[in-house]
N, C-alpha and C. Protein backbone atom coordinates (compact mmCIF):
# COMPACT_ATOMS: atom_id res chain seq x y z
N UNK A 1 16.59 -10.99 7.57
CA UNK A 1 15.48 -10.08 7.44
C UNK A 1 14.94 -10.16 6.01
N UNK A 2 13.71 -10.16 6.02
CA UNK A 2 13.04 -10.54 4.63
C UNK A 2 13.05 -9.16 4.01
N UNK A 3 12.77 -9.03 2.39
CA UNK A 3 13.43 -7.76 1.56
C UNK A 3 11.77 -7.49 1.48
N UNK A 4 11.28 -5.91 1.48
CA UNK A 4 10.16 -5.46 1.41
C UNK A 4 10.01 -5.54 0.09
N UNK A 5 8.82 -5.90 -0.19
CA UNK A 5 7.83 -6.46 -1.46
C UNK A 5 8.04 -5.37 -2.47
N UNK A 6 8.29 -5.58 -3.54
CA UNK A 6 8.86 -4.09 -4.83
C UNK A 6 7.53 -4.09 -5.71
N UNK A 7 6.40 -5.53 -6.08
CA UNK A 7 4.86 -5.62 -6.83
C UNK A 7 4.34 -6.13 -5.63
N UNK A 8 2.96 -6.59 -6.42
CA UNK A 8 1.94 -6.64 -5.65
C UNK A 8 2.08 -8.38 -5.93
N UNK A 9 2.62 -9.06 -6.84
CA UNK A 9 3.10 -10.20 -6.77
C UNK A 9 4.18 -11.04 -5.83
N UNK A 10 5.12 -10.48 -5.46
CA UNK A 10 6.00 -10.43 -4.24
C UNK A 10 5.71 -10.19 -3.06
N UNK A 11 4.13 -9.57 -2.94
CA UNK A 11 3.57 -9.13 -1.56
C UNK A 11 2.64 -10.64 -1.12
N UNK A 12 2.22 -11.06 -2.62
CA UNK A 12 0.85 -12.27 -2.26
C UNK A 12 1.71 -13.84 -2.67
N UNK A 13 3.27 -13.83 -2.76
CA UNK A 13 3.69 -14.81 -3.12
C UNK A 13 4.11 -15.44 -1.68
N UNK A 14 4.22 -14.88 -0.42
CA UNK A 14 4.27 -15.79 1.09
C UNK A 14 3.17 -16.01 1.32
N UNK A 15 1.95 -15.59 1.32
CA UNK A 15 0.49 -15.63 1.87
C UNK A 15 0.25 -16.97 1.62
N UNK A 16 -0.94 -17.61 2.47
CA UNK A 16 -1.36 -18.53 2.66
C UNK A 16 -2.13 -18.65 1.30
N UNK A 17 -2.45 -19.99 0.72
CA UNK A 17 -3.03 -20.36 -0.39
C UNK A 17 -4.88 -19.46 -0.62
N UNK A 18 -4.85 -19.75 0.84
CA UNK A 18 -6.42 -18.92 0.94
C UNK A 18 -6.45 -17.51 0.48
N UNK A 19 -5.04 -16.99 1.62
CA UNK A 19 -4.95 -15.44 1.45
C UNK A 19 -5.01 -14.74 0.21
N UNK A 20 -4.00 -15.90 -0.60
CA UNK A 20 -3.59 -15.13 -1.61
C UNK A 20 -4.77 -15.66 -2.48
N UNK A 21 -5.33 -16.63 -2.61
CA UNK A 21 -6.73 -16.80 -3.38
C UNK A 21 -7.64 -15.50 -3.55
N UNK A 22 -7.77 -15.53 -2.33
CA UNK A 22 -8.86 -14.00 -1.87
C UNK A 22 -8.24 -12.75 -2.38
N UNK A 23 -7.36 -12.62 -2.24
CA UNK A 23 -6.40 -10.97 -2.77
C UNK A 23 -6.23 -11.18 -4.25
N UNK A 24 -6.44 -12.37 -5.02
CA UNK A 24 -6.21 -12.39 -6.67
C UNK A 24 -7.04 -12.14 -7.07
N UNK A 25 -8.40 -12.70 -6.34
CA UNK A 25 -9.43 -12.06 -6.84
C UNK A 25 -9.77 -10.67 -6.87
N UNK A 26 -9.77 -10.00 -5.60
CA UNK A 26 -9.89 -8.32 -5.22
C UNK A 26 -9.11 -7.85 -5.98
N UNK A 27 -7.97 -8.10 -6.38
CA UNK A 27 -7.05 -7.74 -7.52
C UNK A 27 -7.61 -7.78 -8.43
N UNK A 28 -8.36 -8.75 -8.96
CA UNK A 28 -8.72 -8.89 -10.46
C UNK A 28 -10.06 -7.79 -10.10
N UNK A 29 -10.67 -7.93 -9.61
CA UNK A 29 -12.33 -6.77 -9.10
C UNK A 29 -11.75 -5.50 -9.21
N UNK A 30 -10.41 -5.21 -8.92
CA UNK A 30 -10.33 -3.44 -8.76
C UNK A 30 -9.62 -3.14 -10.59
N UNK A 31 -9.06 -4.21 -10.80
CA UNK A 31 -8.58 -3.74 -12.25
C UNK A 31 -9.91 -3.75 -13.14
N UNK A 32 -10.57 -4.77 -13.01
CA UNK A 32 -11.89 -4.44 -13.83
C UNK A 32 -12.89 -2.96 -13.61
N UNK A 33 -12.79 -2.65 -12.07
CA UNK A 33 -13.07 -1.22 -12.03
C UNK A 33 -12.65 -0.17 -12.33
N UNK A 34 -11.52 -0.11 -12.60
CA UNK A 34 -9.98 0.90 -13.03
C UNK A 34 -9.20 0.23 -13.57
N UNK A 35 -9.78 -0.28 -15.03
CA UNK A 35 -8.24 -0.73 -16.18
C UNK A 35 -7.31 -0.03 -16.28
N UNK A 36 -7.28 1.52 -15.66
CA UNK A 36 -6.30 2.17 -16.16
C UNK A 36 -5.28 2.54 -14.89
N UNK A 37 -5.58 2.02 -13.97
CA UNK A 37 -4.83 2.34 -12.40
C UNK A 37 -3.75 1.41 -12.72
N UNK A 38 -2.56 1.90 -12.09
CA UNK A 38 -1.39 1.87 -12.07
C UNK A 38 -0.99 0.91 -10.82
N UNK A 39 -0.75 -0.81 -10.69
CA UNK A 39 -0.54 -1.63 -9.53
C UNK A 39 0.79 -0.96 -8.80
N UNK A 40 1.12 -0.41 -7.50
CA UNK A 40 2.16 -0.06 -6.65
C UNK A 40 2.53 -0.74 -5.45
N UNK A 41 3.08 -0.70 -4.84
CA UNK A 41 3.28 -0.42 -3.16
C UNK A 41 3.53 0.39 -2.64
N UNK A 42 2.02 0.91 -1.62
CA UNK A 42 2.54 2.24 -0.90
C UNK A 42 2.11 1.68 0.15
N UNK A 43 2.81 2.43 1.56
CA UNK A 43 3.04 2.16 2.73
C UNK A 43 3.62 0.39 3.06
N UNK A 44 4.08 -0.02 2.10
CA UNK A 44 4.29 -1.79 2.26
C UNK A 44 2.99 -2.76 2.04
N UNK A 45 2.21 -2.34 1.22
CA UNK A 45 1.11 -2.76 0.83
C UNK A 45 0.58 -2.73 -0.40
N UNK A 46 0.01 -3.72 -1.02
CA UNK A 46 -0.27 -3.39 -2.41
C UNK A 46 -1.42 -2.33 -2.71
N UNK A 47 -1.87 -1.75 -3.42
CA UNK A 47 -1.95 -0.32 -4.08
C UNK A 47 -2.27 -0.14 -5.68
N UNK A 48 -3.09 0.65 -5.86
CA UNK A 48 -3.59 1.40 -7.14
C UNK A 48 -3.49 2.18 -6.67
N UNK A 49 -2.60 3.49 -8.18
CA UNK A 49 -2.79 4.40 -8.47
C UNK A 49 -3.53 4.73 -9.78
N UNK A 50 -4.17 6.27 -9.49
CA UNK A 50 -4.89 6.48 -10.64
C UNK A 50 -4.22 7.74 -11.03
N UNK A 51 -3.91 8.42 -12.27
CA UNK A 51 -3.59 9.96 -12.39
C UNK A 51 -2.81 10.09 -11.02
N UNK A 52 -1.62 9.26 -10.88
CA UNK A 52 -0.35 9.55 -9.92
C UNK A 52 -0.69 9.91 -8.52
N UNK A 53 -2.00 9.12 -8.22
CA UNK A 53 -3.40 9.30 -6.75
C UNK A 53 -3.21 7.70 -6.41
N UNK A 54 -3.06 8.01 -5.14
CA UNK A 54 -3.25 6.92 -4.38
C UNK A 54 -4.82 6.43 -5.03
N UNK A 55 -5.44 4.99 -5.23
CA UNK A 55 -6.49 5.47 -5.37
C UNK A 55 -7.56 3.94 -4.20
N UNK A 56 -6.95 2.73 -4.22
CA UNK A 56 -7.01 1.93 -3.28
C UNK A 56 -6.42 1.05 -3.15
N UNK A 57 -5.97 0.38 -1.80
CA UNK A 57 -5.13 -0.47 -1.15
C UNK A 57 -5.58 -1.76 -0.36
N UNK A 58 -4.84 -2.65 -0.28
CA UNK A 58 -4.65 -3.73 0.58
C UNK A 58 -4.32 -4.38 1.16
N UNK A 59 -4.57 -5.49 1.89
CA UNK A 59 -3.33 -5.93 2.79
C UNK A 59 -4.21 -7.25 3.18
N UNK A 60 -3.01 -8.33 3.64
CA UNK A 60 -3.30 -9.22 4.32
C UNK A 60 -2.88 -9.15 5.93
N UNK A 61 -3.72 -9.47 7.11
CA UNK A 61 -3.04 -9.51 8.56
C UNK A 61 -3.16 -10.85 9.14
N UNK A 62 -3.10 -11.18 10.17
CA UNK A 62 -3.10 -12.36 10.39
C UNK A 62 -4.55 -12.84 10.38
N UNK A 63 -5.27 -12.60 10.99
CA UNK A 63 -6.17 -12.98 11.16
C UNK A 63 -7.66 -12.52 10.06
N UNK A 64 -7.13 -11.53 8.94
CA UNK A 64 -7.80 -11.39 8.31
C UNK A 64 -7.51 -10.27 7.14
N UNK A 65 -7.89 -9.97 6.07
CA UNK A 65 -7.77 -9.26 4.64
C UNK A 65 -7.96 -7.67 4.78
N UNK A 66 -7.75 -6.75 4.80
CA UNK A 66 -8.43 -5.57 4.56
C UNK A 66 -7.86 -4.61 3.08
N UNK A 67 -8.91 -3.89 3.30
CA UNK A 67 -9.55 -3.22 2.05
C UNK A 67 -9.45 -1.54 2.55
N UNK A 68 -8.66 -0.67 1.84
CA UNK A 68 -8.67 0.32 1.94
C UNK A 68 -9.29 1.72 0.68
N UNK A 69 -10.43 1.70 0.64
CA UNK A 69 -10.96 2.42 -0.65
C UNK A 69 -10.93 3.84 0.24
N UNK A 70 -11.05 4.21 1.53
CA UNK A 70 -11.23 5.72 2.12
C UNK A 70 -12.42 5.77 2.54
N UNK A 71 -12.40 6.50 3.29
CA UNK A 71 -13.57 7.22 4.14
C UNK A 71 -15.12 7.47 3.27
N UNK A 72 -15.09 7.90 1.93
CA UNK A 72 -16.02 8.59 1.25
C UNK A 72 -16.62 7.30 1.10
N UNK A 73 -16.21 6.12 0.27
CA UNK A 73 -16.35 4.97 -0.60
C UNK A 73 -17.08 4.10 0.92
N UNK A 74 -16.59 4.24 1.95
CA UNK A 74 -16.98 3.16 3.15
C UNK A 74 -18.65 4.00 3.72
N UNK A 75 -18.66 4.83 3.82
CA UNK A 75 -19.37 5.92 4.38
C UNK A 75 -20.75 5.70 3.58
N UNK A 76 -20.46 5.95 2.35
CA UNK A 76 -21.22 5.75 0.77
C UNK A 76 -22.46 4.63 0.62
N UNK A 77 -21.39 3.57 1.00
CA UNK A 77 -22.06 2.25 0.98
C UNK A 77 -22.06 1.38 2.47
N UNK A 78 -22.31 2.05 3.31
CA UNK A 78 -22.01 1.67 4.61
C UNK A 78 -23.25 0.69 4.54
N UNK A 79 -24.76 0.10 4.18
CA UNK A 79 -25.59 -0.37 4.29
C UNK A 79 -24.85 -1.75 3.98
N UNK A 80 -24.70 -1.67 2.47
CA UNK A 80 -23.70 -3.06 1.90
C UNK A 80 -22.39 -3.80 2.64
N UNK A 81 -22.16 -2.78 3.64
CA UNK A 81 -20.78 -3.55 4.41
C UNK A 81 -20.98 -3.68 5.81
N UNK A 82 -22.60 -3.87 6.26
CA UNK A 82 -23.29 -4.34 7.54
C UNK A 82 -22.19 -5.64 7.95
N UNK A 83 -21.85 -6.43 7.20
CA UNK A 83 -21.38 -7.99 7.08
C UNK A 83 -20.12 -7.68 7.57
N UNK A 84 -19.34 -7.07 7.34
CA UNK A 84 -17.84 -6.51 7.11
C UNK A 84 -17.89 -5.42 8.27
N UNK A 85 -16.73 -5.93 9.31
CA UNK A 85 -15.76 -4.98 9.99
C UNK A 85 -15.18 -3.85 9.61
N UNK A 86 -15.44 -2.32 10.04
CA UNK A 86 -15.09 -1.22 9.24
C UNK A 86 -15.04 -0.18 9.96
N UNK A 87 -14.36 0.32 9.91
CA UNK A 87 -13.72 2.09 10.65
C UNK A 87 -13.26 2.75 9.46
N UNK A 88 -12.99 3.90 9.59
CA UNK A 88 -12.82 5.31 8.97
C UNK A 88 -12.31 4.73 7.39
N UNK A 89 -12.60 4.89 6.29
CA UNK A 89 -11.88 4.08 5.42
C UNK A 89 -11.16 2.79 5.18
N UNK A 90 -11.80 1.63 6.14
CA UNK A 90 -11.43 0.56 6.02
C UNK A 90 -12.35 -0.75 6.26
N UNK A 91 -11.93 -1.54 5.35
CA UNK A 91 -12.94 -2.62 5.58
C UNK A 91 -12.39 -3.85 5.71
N UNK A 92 -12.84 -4.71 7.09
CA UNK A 92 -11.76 -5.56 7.09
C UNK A 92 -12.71 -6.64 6.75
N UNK A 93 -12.17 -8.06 6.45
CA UNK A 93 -12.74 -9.59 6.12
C UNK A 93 -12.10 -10.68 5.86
N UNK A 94 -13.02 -12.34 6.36
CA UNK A 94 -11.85 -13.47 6.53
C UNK A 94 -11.68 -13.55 4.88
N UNK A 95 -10.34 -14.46 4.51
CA UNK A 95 -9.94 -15.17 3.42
C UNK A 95 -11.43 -15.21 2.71
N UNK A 96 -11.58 -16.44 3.51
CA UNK A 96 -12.81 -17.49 3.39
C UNK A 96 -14.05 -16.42 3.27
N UNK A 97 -14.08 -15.72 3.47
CA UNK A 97 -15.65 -14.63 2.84
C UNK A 97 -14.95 -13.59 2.88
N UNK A 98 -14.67 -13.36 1.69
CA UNK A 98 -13.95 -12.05 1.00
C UNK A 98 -15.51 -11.37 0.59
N UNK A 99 -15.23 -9.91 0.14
CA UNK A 99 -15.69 -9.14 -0.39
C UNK A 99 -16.54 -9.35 -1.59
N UNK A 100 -17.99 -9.74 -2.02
CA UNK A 100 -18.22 -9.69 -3.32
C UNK A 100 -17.25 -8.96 -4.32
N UNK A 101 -17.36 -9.21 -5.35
CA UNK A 101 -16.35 -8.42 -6.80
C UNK A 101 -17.42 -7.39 -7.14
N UNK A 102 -18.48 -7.59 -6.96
CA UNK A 102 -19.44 -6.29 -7.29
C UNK A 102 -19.86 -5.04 -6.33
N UNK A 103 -19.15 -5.47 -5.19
CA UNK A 103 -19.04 -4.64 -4.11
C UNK A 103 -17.73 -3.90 -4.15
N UNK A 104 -16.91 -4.62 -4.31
CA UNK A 104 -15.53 -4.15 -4.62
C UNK A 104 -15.54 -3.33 -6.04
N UNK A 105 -16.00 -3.61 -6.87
CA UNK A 105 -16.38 -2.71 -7.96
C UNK A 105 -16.78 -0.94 -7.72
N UNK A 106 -18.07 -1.11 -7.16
CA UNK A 106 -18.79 -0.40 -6.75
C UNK A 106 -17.88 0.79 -5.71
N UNK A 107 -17.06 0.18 -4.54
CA UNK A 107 -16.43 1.24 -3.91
C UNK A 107 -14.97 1.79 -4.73
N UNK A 108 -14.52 0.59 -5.46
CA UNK A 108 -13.71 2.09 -6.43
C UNK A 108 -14.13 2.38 -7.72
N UNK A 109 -15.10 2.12 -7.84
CA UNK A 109 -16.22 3.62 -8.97
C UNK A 109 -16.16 4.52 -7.75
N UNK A 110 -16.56 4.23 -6.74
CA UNK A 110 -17.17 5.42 -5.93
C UNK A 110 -16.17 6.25 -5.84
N UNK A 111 -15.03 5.65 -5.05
CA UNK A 111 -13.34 6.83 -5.09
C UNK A 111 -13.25 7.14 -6.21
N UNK A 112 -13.37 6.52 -7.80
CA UNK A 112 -13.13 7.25 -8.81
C UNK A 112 -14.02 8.79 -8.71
N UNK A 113 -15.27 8.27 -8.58
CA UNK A 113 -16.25 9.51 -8.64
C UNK A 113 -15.57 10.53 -7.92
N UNK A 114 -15.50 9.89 -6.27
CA UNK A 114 -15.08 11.17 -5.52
C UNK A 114 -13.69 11.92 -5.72
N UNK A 115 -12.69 11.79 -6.83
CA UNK A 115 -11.54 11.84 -6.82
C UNK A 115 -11.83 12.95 -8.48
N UNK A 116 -12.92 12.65 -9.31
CA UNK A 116 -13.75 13.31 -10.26
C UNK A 116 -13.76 14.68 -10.01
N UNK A 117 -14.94 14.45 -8.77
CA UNK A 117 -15.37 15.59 -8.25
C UNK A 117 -14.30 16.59 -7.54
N UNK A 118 -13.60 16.11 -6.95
CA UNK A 118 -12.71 17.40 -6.45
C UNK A 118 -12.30 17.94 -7.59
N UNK A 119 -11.62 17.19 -8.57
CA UNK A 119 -11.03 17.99 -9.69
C UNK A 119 -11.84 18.87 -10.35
N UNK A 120 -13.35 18.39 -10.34
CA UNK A 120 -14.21 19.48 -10.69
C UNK A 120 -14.57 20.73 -10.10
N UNK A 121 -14.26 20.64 -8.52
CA UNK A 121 -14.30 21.77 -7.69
C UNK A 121 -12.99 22.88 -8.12
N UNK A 122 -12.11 21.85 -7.83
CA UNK A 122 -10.96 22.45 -7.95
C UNK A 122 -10.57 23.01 -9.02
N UNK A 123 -10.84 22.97 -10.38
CA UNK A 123 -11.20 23.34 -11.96
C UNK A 123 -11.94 24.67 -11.83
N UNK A 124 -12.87 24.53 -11.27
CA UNK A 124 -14.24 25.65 -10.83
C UNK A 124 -13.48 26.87 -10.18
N UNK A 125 -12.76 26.69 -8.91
CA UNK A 125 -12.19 27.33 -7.84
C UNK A 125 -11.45 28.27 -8.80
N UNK A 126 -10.43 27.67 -9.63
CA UNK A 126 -9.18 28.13 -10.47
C UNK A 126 -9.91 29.28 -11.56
N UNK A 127 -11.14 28.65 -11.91
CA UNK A 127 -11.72 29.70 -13.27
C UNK A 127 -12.28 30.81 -12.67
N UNK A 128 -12.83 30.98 -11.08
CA UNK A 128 -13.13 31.56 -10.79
C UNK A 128 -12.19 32.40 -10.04
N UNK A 129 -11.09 31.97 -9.63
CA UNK A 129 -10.07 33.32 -9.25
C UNK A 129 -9.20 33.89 -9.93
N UNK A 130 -9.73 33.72 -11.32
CA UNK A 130 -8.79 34.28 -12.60
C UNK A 130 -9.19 35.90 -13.07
């Protein structure tokens, strides 16, 4: 039985040359969007955290890559991911036509934003039941 992946290097070191081509890049696109997110594995998948927040994920399947930024970030830019396979917070795509890096950019600014804003609600909520 193979030992579950402990980085996100151990997750893309079996993948196919393509796979893992495509995921180094999306890797390199989400750190340039969030230098400061924290690389993990959550649920057996590689992972950014931001401020100890899930903040987005990935994965390779057989037949194709997906992209987990959440519901808000897919919803947001739903025009831009006409091209791309997608349900409730997820966006799926082949190796071979991955995700622009400026698209991938763009949806985790967007989770950053939306992850902003609650704290701003939630900041608000607190001053106001004091």
């Amino acid at each position: 039985m193979a030992t579950k992946p402990q980085t996100i290097d151990e997750y893309l070191a079996p993948l196919s040359d393509e796979k893992r081509a495509a995921l180094e890049n999306f890797r390199r696109a989400v750190k340039s969007a969030a230098p400061r997110a924290e690389e993990c594995i959550s649920y057996g998948v590689p992972a950014f955290r931001l401020g100890g927040r899930l903040l987005v994920a990935f994965a390779a399947a057989a037949k194709h890559c997906a992209f987990y930024p959440g519901a808000h970030p897919v919803k947001a830019h739903r025009d831009e991911l006409e091209a791309y396979d997608t349900s409730k917070g997820t966006v799926r795509f082949r190796a071979d036509s991955p995700l622009p890096a400026t698209l991938v950019r763009k949806l985790v600014k967007t989770r950053i934003a939306e992850y902003a804003g609650r704290r701003s609600v939630a900041a608000a909520g607190a001053t106001r039941r004091r």
